[in-house]
C-alpha atoms as a PDB file:
ATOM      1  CA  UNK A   1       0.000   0.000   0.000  1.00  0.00           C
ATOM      2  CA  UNK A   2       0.899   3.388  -0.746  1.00  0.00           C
ATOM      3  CA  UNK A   3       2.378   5.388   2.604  1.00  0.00           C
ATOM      4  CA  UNK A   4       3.128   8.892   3.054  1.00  0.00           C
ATOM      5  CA  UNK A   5       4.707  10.025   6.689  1.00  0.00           C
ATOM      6  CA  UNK A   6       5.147  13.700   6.882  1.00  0.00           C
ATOM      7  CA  UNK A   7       7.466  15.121   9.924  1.00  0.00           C
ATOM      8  CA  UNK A   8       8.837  18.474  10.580  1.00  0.00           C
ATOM      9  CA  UNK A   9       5.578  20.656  11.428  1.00  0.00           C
ATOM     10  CA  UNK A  10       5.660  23.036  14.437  1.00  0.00           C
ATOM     11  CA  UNK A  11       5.449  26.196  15.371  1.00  0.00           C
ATOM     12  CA  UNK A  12       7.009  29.608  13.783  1.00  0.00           C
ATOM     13  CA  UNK A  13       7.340  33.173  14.000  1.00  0.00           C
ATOM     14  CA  UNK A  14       6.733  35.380  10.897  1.00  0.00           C
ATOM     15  CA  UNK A  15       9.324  35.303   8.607  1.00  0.00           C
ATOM     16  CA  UNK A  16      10.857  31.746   9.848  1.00  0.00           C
ATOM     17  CA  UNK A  17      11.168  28.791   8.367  1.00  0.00           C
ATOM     18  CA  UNK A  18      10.459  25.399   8.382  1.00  0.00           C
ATOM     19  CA  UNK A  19      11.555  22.411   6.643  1.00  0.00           C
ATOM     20  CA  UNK A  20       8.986  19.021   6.062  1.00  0.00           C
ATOM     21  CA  UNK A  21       9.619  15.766   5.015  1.00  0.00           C
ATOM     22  CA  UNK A  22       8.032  13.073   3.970  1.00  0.00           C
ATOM     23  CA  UNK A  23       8.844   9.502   3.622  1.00  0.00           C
ATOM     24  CA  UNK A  24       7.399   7.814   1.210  1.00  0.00           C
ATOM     25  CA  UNK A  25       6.803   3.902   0.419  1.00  0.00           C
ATOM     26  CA  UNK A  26       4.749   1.147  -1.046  1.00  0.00           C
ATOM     27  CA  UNK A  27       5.349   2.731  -4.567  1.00  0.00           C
ATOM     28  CA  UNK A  28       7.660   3.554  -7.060  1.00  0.00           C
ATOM     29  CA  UNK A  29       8.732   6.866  -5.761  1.00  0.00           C
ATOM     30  CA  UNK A  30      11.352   7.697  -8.321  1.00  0.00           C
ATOM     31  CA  UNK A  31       8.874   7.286 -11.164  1.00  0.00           C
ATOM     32  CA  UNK A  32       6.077   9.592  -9.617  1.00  0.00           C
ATOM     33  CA  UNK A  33       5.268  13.031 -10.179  1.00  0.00           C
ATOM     34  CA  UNK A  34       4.674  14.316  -6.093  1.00  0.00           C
ATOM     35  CA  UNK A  35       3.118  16.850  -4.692  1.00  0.00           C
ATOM     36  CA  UNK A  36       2.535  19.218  -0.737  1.00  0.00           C
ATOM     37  CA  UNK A  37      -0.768  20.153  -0.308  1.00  0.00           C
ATOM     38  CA  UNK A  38      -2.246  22.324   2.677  1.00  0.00           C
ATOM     39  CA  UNK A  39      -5.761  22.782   4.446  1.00  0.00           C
ATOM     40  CA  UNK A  40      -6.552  25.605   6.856  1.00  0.00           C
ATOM     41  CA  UNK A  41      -9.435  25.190   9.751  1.00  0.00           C
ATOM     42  CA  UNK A  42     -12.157  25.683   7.189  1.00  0.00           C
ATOM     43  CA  UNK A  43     -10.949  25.690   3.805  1.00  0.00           C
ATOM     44  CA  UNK A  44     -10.569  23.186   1.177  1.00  0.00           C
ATOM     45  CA  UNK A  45      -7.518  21.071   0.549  1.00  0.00           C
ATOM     46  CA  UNK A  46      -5.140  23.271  -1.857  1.00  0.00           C
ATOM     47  CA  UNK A  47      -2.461  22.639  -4.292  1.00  0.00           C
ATOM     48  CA  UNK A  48       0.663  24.555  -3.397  1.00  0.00           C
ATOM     49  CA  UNK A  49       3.721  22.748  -4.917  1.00  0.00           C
ATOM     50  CA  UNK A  50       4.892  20.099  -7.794  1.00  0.00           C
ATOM     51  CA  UNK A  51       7.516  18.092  -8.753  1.00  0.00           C
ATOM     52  CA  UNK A  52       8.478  16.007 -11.156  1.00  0.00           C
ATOM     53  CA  UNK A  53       9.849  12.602 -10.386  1.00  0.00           C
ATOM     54  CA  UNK A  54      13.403  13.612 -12.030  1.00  0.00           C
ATOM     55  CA  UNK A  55      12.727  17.309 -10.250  1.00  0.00           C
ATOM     56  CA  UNK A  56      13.261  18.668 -13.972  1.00  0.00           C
ATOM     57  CA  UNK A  57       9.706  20.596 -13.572  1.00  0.00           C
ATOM     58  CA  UNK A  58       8.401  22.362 -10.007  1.00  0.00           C
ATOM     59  CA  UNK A  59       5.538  24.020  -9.853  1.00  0.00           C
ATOM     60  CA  UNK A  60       4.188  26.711  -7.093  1.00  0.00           C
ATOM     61  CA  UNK A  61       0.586  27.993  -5.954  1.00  0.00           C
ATOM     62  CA  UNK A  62       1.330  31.663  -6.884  1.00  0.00           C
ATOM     63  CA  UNK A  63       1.042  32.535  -3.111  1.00  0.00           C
ATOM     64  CA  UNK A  64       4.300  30.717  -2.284  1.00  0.00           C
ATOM     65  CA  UNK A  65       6.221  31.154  -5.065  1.00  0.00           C
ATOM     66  CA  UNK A  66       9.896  32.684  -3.884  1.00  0.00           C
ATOM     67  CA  UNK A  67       9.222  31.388  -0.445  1.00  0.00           C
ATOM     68  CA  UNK A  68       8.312  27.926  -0.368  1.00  0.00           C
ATOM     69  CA  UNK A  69      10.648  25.160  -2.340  1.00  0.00           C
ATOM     70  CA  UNK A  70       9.923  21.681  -3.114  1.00  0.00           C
ATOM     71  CA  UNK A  71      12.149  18.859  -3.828  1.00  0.00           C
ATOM     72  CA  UNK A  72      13.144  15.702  -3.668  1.00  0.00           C
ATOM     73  CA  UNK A  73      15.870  12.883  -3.062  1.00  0.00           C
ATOM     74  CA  UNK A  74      14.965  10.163  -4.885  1.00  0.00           C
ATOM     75  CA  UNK A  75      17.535   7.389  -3.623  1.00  0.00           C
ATOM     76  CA  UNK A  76      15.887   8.142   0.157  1.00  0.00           C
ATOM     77  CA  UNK A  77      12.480   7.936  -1.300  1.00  0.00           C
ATOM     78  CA  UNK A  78      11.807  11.355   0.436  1.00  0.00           C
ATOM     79  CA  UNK A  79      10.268  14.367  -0.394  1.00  0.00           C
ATOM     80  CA  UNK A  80      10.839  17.811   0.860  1.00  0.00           C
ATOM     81  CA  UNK A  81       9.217  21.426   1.654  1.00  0.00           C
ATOM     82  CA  UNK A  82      11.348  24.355   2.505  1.00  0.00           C
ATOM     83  CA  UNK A  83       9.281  26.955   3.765  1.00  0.00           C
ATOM     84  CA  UNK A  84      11.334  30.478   4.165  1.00  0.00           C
ATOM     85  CA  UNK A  85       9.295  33.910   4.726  1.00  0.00           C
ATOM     86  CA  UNK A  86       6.621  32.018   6.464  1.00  0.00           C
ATOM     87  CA  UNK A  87       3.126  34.341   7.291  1.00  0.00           C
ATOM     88  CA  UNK A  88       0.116  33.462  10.116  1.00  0.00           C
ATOM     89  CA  UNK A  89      -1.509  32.727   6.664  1.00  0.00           C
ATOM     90  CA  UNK A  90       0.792  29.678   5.873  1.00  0.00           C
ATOM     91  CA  UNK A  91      -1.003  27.962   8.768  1.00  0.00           C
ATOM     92  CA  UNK A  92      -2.531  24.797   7.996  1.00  0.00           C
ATOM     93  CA  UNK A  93      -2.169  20.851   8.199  1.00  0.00           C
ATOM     94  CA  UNK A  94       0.363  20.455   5.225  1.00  0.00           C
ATOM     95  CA  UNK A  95       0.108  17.182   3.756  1.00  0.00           C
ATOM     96  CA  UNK A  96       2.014  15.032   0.854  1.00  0.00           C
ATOM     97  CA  UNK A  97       0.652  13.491  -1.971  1.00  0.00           C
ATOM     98  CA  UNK A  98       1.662  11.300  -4.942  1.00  0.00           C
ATOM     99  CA  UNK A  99       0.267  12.775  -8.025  1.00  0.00           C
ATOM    100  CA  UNK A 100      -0.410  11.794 -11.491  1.00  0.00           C
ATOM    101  CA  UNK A 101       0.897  15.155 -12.931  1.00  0.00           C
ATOM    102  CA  UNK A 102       2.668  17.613 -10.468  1.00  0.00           C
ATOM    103  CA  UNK A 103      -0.263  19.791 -10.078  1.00  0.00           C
ATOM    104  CA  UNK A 104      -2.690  18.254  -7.875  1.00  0.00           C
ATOM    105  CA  UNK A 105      -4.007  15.449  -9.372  1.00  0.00           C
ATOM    106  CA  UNK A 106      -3.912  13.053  -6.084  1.00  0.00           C
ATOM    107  CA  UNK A 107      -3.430   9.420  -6.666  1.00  0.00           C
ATOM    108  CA  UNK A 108      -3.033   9.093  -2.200  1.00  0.00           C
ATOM    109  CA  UNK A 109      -1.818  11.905   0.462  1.00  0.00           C
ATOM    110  CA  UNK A 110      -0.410  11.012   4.131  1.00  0.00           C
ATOM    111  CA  UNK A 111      -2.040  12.013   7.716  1.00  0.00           C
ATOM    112  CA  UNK A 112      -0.540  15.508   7.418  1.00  0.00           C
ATOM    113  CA  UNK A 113       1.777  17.247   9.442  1.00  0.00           C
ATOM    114  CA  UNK A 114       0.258  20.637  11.612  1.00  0.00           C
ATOM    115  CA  UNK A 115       2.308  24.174  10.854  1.00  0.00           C
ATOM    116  CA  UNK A 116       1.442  26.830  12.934  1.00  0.00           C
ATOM    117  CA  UNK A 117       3.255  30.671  11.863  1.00  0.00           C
ATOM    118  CA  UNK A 118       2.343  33.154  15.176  1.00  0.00           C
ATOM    119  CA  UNK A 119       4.703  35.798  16.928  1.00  0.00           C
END
């Protein structure tokens, strides 16, 4: 079965950072196009970065883009969000997901990890 473990959630102050991972198994993770999602307390589930399963295409929701930066490391079978510049609006559960294409189309996501941005 697919499995998706992200780590590395907590709490930060405007303008930190944060780095997730996610470990990733039961699949062929070289070969698939991956995905971080996020979902605030009351909001949909949204699309906010690709990634190609080479990394030679990454995509960005346009309200990340220059802060946030996905990638990969395909011999771990991990994937990776840096989050730099972090606002009180980045809060959310952040989760990963394998995807068909890079830009949200879902095949499975993971439990999610929790990131909080507060002074």
């Amino acid at each position: 079965q697919v499995q998706l473990v992200e780590s590395g959630g907590g709490l930060a102050q405007p303008g930190g950072s944060l780095r997730l991972s996610c470990a990733a198994s039961g699949f062929t993770f070289s070969s698939s196009a991956m995905s971080w999602a996020r979902q605030a307390p009351g909001k949909g589930r949204e699309w906010i970065a690709g990634i190609w399963s080479d990394s030679s295409e990454r995509n960005y929701v346009d309200s990340v883009k220059g802060r946030f930066t996905i990638s990969r490391d395909n011999a771990k079978n991990t994937l990776y969000l840096q989050m730099n510049s972090l606002k009180p609006e980045d809060t959310a559960v952040y989760y990963c997901a394998k995807d068909r294409t890079g830009w949200g189309d879902w095949d499975s996501w993971g439990q999610g990890t929790q990131v909080t941005v507060a002074s």
